[in-house]
PDB file of N, CA and C in Angstrom:
ATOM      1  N   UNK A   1     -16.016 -68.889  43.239  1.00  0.00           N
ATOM      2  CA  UNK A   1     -16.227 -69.105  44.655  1.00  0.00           C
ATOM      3  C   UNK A   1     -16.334 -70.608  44.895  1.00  0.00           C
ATOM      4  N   UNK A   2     -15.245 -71.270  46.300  1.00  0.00           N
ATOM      5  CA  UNK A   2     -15.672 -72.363  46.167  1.00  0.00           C
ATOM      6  C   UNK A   2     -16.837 -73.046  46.964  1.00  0.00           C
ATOM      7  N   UNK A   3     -17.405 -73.814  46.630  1.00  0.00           N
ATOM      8  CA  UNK A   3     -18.541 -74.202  47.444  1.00  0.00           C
ATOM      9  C   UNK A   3     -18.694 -75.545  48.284  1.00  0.00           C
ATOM     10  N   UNK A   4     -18.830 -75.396  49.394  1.00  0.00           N
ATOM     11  CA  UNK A   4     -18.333 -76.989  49.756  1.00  0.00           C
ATOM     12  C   UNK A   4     -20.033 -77.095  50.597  1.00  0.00           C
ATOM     13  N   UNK A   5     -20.257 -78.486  50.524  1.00  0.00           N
ATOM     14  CA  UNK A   5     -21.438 -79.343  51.534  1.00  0.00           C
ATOM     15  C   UNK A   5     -20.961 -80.211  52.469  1.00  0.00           C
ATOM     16  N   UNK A   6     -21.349 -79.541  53.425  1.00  0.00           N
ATOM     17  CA  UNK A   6     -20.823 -80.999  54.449  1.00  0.00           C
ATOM     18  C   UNK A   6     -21.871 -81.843  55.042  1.00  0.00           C
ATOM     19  N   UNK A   7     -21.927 -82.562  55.613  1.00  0.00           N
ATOM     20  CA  UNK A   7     -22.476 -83.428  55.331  1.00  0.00           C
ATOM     21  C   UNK A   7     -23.291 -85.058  55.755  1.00  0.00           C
ATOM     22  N   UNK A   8     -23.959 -85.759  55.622  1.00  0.00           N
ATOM     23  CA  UNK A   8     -23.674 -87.233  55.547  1.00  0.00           C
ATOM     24  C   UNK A   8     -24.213 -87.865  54.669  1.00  0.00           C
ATOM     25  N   UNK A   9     -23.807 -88.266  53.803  1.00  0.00           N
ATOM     26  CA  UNK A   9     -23.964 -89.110  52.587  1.00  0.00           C
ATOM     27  C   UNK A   9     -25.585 -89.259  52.121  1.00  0.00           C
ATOM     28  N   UNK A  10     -26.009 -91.038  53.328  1.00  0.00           N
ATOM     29  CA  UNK A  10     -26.865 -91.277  53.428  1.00  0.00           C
ATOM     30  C   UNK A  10     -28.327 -90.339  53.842  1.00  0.00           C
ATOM     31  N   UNK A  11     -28.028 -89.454  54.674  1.00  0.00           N
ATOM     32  CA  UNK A  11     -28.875 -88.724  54.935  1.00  0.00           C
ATOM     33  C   UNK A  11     -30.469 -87.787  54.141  1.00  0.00           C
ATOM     34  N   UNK A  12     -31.497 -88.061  54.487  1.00  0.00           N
ATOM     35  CA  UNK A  12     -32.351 -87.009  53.651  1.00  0.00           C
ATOM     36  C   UNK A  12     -32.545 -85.817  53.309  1.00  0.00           C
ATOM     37  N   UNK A  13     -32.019 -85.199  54.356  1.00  0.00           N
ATOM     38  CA  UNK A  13     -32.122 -83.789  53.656  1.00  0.00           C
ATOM     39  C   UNK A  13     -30.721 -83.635  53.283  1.00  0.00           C
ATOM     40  N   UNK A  14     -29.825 -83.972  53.108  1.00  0.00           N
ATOM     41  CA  UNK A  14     -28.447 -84.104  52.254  1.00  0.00           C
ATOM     42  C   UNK A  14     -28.720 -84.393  51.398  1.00  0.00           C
ATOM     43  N   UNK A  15     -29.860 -85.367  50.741  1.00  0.00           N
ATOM     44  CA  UNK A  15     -29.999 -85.721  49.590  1.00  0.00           C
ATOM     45  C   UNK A  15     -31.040 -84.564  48.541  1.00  0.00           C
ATOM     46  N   UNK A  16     -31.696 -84.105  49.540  1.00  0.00           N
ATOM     47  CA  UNK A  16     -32.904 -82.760  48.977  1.00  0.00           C
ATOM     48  C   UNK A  16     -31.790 -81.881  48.674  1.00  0.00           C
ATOM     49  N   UNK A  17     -30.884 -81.087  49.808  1.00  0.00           N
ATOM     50  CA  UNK A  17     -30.000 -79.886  49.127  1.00  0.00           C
ATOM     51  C   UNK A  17     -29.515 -80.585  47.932  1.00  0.00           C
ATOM     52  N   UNK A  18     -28.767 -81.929  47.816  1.00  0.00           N
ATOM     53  CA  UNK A  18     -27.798 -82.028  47.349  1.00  0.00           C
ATOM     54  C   UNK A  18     -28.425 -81.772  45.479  1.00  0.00           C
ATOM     55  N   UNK A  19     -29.788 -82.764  45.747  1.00  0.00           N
ATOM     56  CA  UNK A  19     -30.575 -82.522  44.505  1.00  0.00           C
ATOM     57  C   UNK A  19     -30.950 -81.240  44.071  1.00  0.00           C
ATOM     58  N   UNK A  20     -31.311 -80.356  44.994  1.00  0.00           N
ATOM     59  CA  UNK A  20     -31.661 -78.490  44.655  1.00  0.00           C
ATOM     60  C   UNK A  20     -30.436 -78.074  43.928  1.00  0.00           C
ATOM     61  N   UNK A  21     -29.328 -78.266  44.740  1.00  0.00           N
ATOM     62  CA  UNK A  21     -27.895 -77.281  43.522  1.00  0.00           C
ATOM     63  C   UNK A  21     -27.591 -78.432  42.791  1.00  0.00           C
ATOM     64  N   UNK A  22     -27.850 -79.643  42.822  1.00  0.00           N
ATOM     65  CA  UNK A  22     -27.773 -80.166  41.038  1.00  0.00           C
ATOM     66  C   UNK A  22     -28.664 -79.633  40.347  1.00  0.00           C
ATOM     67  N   UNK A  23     -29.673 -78.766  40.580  1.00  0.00           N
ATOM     68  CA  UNK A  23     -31.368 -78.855  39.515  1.00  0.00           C
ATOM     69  C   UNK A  23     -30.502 -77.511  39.097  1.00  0.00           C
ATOM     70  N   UNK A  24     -29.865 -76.882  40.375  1.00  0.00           N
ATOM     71  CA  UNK A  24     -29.915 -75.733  39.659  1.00  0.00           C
ATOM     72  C   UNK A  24     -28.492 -75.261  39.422  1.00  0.00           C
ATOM     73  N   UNK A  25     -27.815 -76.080  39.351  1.00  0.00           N
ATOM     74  CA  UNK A  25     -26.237 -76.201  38.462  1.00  0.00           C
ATOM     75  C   UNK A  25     -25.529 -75.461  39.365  1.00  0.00           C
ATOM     76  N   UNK A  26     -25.655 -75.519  40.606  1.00  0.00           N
ATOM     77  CA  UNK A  26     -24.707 -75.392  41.399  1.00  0.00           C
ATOM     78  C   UNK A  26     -23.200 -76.164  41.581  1.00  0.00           C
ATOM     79  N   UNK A  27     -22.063 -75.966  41.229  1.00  0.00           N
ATOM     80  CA  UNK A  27     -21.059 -76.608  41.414  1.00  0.00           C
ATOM     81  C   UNK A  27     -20.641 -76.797  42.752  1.00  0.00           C
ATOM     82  N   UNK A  28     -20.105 -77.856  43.272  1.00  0.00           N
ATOM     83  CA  UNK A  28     -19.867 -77.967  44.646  1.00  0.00           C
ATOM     84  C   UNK A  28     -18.624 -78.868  45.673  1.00  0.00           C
ATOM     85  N   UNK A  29     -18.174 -79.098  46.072  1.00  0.00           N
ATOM     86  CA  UNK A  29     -17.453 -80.419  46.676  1.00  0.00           C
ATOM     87  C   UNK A  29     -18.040 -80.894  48.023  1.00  0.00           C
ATOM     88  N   UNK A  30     -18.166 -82.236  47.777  1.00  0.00           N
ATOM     89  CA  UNK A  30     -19.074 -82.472  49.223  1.00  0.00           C
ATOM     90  C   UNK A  30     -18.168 -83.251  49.980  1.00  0.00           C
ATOM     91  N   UNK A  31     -18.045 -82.940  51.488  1.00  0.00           N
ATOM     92  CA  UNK A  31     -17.394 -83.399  52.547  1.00  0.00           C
ATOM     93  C   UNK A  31     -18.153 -83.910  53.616  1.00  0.00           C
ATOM     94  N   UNK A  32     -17.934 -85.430  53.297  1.00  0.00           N
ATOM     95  CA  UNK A  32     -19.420 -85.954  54.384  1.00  0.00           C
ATOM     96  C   UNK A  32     -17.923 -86.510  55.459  1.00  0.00           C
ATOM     97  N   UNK A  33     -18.615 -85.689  56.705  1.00  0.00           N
ATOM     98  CA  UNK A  33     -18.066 -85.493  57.929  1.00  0.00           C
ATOM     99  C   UNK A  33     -18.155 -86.806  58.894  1.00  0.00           C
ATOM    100  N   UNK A  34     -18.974 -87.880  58.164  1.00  0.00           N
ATOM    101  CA  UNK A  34     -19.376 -89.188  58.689  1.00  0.00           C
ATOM    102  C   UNK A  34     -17.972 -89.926  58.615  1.00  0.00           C
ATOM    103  N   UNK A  35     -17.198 -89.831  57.004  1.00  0.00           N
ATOM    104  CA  UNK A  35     -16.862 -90.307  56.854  1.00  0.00           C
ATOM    105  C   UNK A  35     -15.209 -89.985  57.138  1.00  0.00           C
ATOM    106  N   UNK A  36     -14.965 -88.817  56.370  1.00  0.00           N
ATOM    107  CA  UNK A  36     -13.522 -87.842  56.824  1.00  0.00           C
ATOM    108  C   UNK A  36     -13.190 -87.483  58.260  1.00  0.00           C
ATOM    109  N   UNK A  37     -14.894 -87.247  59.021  1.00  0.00           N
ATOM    110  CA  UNK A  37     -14.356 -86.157  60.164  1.00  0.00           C
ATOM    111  C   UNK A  37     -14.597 -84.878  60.033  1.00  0.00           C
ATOM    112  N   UNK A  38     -14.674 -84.383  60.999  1.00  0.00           N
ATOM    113  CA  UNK A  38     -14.820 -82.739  60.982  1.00  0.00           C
ATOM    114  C   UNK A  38     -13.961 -82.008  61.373  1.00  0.00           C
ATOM    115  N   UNK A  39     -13.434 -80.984  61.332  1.00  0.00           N
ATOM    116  CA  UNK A  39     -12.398 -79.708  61.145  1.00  0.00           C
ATOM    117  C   UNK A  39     -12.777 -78.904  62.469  1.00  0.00           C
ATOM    118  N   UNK A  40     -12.216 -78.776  63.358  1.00  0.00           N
ATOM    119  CA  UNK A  40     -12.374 -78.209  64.571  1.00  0.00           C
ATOM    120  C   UNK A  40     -12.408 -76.708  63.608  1.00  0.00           C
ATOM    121  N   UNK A  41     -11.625 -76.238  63.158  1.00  0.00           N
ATOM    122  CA  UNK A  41     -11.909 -74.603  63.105  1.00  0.00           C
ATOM    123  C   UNK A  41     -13.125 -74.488  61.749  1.00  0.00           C
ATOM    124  N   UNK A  42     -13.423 -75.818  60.875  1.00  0.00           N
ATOM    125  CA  UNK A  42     -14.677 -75.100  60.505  1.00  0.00           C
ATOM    126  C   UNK A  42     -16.174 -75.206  61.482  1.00  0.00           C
ATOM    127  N   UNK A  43     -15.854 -76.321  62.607  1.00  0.00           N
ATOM    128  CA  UNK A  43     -16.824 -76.076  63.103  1.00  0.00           C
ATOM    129  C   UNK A  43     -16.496 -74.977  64.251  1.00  0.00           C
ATOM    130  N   UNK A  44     -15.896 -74.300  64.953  1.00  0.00           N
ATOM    131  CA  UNK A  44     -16.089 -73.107  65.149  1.00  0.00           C
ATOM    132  C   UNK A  44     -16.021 -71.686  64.847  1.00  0.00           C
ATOM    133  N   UNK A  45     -16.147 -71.681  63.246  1.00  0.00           N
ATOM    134  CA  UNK A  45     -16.085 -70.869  62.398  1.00  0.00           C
ATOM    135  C   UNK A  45     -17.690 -71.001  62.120  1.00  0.00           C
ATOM    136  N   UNK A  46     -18.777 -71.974  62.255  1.00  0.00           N
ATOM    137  CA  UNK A  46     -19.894 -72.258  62.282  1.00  0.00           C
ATOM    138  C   UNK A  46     -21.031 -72.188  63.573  1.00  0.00           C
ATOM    139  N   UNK A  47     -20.097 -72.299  64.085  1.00  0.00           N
ATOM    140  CA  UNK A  47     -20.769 -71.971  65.905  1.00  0.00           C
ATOM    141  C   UNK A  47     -20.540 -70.855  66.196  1.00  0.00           C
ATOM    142  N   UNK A  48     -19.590 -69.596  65.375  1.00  0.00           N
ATOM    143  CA  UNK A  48     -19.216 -67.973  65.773  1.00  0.00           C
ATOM    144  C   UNK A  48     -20.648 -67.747  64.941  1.00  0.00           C
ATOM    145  N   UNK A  49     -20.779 -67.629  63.929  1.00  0.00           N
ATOM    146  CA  UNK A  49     -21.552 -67.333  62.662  1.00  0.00           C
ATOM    147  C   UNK A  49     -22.934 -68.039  63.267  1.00  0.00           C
ATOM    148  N   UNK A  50     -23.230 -69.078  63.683  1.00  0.00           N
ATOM    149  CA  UNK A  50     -25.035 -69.396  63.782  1.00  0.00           C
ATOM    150  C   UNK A  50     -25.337 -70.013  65.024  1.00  0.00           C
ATOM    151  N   UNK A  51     -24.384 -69.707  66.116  1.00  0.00           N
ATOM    152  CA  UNK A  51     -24.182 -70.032  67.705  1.00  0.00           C
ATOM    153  C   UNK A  51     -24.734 -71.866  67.693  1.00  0.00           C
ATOM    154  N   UNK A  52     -24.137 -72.627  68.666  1.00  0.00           N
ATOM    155  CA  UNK A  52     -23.904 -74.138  68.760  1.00  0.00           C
ATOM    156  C   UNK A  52     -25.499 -74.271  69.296  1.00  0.00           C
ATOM    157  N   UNK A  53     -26.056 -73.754  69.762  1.00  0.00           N
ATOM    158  CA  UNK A  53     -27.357 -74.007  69.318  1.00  0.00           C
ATOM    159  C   UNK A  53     -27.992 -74.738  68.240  1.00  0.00           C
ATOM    160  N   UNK A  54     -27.700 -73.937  66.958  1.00  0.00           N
ATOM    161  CA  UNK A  54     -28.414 -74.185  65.840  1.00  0.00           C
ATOM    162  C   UNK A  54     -27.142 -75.129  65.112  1.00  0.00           C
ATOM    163  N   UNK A  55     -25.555 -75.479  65.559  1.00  0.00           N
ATOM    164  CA  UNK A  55     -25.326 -76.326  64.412  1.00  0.00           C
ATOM    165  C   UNK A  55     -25.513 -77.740  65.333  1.00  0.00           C
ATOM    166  N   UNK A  56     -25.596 -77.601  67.019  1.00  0.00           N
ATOM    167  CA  UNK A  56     -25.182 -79.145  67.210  1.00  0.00           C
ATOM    168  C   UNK A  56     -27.133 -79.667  67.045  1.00  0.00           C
ATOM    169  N   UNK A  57     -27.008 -80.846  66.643  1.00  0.00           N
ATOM    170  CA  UNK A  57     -28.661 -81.437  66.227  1.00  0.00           C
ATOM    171  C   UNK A  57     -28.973 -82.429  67.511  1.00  0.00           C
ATOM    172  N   UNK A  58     -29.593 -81.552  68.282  1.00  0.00           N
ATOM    173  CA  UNK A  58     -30.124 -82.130  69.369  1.00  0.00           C
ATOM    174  C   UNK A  58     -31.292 -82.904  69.639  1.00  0.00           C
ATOM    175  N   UNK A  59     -32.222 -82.509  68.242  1.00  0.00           N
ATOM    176  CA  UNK A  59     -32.956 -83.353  67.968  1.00  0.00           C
ATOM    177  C   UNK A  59     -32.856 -84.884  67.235  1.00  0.00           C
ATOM    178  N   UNK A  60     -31.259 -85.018  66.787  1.00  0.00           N
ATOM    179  CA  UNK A  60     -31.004 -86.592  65.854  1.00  0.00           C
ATOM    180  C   UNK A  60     -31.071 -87.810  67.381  1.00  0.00           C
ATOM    181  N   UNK A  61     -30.408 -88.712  66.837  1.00  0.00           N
ATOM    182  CA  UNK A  61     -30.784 -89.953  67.318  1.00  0.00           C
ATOM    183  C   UNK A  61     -29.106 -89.644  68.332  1.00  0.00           C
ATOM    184  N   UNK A  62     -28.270 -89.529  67.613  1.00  0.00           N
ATOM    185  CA  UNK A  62     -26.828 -89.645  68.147  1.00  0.00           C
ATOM    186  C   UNK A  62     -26.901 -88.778  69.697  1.00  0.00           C
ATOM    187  N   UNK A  63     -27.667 -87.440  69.868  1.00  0.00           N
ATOM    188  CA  UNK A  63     -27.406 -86.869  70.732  1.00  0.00           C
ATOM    189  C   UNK A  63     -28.126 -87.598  71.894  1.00  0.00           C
ATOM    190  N   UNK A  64     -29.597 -87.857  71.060  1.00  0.00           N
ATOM    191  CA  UNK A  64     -30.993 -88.101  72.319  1.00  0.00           C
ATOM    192  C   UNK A  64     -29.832 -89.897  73.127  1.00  0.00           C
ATOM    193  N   UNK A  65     -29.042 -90.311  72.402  1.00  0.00           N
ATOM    194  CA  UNK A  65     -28.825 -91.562  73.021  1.00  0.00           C
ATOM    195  C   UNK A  65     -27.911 -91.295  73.861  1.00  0.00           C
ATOM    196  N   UNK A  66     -26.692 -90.164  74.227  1.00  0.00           N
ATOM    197  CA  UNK A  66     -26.111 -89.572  74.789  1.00  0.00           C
ATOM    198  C   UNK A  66     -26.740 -89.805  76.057  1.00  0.00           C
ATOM    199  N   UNK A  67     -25.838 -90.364  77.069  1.00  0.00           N
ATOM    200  CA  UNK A  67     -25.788 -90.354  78.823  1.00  0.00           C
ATOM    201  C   UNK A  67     -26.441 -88.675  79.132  1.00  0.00           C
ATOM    202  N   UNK A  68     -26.975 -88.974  80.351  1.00  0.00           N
ATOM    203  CA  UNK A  68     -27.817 -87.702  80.927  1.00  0.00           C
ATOM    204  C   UNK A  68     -27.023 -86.469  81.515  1.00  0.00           C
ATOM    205  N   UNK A  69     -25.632 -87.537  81.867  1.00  0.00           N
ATOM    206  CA  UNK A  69     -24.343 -86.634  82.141  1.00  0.00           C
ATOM    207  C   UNK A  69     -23.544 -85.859  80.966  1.00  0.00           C
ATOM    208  N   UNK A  70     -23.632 -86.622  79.432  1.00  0.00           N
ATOM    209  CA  UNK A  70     -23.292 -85.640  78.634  1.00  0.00           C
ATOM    210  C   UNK A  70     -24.144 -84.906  78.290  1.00  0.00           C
ATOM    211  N   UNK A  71     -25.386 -85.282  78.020  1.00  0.00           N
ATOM    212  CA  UNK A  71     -26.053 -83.864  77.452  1.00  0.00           C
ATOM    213  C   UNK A  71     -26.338 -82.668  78.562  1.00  0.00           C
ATOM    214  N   UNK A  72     -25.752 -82.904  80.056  1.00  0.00           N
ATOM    215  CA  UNK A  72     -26.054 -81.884  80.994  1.00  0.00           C
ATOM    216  C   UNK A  72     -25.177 -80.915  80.900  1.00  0.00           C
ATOM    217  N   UNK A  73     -25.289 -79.378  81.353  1.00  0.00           N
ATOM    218  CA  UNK A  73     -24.566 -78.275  80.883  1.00  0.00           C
ATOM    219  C   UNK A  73     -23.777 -78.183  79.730  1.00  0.00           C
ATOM    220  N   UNK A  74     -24.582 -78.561  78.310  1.00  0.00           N
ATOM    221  CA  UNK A  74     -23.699 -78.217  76.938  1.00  0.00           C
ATOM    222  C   UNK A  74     -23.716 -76.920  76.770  1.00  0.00           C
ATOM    223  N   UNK A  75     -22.881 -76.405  76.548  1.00  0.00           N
ATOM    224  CA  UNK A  75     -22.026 -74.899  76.009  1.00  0.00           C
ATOM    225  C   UNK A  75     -20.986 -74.814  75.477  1.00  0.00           C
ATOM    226  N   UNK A  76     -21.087 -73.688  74.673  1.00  0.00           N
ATOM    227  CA  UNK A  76     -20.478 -73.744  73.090  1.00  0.00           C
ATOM    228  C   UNK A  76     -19.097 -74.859  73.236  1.00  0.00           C
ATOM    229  N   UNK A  77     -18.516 -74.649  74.199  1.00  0.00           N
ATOM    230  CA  UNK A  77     -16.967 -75.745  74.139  1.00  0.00           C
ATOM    231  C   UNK A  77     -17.217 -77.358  74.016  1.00  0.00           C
ATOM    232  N   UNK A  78     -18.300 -77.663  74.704  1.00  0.00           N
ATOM    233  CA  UNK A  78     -18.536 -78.901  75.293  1.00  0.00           C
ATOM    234  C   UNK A  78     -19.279 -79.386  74.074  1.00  0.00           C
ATOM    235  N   UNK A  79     -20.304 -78.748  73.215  1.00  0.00           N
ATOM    236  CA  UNK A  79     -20.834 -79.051  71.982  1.00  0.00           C
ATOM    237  C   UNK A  79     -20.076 -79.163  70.838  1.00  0.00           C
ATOM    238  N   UNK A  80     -18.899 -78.226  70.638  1.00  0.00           N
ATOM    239  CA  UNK A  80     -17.748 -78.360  69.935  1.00  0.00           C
ATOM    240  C   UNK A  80     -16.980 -80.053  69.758  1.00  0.00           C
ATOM    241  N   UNK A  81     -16.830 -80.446  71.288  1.00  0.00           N
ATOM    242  CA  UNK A  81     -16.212 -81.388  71.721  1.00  0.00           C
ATOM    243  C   UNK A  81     -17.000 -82.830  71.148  1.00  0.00           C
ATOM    244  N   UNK A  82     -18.690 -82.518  71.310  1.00  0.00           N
ATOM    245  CA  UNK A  82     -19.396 -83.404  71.310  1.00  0.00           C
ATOM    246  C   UNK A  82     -19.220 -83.585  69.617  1.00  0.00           C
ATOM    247  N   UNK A  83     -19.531 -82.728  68.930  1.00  0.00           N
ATOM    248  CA  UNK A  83     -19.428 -82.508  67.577  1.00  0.00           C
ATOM    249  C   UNK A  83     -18.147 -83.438  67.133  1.00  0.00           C
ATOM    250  N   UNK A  84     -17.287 -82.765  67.775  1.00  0.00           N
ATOM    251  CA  UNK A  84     -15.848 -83.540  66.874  1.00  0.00           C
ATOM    252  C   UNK A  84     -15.685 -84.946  67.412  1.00  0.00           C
ATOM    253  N   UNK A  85     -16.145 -85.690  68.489  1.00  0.00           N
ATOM    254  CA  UNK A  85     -16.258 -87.082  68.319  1.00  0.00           C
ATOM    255  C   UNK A  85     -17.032 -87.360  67.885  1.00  0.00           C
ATOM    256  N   UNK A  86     -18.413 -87.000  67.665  1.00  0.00           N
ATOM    257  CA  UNK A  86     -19.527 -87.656  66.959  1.00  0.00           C
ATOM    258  C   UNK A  86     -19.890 -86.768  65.877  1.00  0.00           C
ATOM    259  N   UNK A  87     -19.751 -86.446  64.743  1.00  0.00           N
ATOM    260  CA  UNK A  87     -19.536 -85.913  63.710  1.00  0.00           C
ATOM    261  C   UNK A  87     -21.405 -85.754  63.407  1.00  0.00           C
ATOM    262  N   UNK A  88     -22.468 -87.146  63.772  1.00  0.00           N
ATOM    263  CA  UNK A  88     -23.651 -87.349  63.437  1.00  0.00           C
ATOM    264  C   UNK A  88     -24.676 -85.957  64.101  1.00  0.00           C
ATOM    265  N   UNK A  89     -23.502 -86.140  64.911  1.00  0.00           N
ATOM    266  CA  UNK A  89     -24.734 -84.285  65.571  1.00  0.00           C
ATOM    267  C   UNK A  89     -24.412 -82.992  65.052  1.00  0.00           C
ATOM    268  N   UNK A  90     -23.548 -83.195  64.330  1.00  0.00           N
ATOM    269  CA  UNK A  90     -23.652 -81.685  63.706  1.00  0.00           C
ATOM    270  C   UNK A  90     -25.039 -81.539  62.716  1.00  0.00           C
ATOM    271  N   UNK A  91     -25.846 -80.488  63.119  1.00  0.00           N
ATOM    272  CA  UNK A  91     -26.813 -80.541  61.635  1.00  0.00           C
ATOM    273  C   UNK A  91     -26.400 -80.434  60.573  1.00  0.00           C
ATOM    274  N   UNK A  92     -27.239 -80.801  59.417  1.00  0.00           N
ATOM    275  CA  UNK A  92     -27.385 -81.000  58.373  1.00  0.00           C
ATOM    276  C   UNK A  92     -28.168 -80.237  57.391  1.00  0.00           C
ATOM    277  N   UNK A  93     -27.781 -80.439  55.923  1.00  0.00           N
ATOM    278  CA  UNK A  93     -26.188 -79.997  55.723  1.00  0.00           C
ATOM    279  C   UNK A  93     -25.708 -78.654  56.226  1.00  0.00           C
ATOM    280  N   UNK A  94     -24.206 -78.338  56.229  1.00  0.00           N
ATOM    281  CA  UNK A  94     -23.968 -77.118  56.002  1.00  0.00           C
ATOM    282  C   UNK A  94     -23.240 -76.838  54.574  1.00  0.00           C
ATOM    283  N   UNK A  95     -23.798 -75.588  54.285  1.00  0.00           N
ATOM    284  CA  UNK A  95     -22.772 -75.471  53.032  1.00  0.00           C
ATOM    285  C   UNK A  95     -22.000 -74.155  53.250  1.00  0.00           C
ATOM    286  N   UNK A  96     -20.950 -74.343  52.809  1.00  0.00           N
ATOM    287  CA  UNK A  96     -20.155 -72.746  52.749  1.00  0.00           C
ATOM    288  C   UNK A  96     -20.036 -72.331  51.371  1.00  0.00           C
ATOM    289  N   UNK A  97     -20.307 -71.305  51.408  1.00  0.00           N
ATOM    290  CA  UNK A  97     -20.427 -70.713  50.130  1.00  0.00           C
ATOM    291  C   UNK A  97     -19.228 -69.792  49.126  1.00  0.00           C
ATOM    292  N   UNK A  98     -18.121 -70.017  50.333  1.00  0.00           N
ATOM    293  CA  UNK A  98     -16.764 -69.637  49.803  1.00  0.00           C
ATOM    294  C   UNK A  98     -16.814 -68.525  50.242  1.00  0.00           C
ATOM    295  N   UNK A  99     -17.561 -67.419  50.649  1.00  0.00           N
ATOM    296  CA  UNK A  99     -17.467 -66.240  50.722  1.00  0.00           C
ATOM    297  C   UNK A  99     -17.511 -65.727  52.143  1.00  0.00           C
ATOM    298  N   UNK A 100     -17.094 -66.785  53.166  1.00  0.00           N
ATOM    299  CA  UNK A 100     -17.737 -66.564  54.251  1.00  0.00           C
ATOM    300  C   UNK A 100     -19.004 -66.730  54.807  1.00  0.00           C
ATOM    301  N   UNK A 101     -20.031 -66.487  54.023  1.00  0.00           N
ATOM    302  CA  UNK A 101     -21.038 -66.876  55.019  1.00  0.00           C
ATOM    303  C   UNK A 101     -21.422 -68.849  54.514  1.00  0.00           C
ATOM    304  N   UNK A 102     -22.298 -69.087  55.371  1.00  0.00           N
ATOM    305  CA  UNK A 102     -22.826 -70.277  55.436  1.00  0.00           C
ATOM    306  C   UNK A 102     -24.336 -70.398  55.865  1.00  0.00           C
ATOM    307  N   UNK A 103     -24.537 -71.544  55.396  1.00  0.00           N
ATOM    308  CA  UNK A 103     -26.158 -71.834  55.919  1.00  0.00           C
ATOM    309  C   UNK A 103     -26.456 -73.381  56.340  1.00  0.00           C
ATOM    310  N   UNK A 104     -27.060 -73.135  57.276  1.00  0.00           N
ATOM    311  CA  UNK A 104     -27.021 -74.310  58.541  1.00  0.00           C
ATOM    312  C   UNK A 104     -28.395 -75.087  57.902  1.00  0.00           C
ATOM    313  N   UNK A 105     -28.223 -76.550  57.776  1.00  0.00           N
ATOM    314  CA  UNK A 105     -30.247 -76.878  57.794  1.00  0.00           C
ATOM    315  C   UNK A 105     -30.107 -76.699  56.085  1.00  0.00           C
ATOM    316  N   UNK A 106     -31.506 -77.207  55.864  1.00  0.00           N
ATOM    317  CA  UNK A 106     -32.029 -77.206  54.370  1.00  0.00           C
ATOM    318  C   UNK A 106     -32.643 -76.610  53.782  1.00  0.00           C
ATOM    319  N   UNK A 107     -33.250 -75.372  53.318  1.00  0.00           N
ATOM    320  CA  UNK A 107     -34.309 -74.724  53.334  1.00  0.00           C
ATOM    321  C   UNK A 107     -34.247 -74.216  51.618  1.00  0.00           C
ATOM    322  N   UNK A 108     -35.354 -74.573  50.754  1.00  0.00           N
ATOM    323  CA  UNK A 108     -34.786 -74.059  49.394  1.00  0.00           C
ATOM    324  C   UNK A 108     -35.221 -73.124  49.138  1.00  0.00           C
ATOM    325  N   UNK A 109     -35.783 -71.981  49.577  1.00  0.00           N
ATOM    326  CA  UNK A 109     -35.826 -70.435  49.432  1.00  0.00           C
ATOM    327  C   UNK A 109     -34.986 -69.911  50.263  1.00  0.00           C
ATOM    328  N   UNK A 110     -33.779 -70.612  51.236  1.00  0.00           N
ATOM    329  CA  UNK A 110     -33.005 -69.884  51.627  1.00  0.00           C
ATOM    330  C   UNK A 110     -31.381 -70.370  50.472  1.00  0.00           C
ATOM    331  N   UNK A 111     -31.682 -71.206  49.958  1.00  0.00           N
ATOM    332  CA  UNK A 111     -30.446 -71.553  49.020  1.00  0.00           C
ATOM    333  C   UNK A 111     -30.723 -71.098  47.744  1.00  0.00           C
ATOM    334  N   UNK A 112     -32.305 -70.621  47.580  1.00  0.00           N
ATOM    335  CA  UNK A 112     -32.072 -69.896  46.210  1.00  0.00           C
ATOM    336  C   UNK A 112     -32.054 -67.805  46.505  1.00  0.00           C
ATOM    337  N   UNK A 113     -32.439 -68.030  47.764  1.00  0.00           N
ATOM    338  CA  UNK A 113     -31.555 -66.335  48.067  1.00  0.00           C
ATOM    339  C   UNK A 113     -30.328 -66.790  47.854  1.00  0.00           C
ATOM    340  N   UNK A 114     -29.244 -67.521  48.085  1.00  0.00           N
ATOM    341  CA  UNK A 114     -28.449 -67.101  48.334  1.00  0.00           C
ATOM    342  C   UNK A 114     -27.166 -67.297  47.053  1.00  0.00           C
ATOM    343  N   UNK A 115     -27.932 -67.990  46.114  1.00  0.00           N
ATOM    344  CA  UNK A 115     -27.562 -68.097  45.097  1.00  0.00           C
ATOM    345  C   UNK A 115     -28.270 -67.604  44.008  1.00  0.00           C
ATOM    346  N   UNK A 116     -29.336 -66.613  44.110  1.00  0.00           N
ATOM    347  CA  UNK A 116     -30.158 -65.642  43.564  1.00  0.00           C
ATOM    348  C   UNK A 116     -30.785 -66.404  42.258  1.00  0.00           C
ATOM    349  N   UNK A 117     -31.427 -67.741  42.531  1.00  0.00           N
ATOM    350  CA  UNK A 117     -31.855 -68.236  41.766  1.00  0.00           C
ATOM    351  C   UNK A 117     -33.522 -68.579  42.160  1.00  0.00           C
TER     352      UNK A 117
END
């Protein structure tokens, strides 16, 4: 199964997952979205699966600095939009797990369910 992280490099809790599936020999490829860009259909392949709610990060710095006119009426298209020019608001990390599902955010009892470790 392949496993991909997306990402931003620098980031802290990118650096906590990233350290959890090294501890626990997780193989992986990481795609920091800072730097490549992001994939319109994986991010709405991520917004079907955990609604744009929970992937765009409304709490980072990138969104809160956002004009009062963009952050007014965001819905799922317009967060999509926001996402793919500013790559910094997507939360962090996501990983796909090859199998279809994914997990949004950092949480290490939800990455060792899901890798039954």
């Amino acid at each position: 199964m392949a496993i991909t992280l997306h990402g931003i490099k620098a980031c802290d809790t990118m650096k906590k997952a990233r350290a959890w599936l090294d501890q626990n020999g997780v193989a992986y490829d990481f795609h920091d979205y800072k730097a490549v860009g992001a994939d319109r259909a994986a991010l709405e392949r991520w917004v079907e699966a955990h609604g744009w709610e929970t992937v765009l990060n409304r709490a980072g710095t990138t969104f809160r600095k956002l004009s009062d006119a963009d952050k007014a009426g965001v819905d799922r298209d317009k967060a999509i939009e926001l996402m793919l020019a500013q790559p910094s608001m997507i939360k962090r990390p996501v990983l796909e797990l090859g199998d279809g599902r994914t997990l949004v955010g950092f949480k290490p009892e939800a990455y060792a369910a899901a890798f039954g470790a």
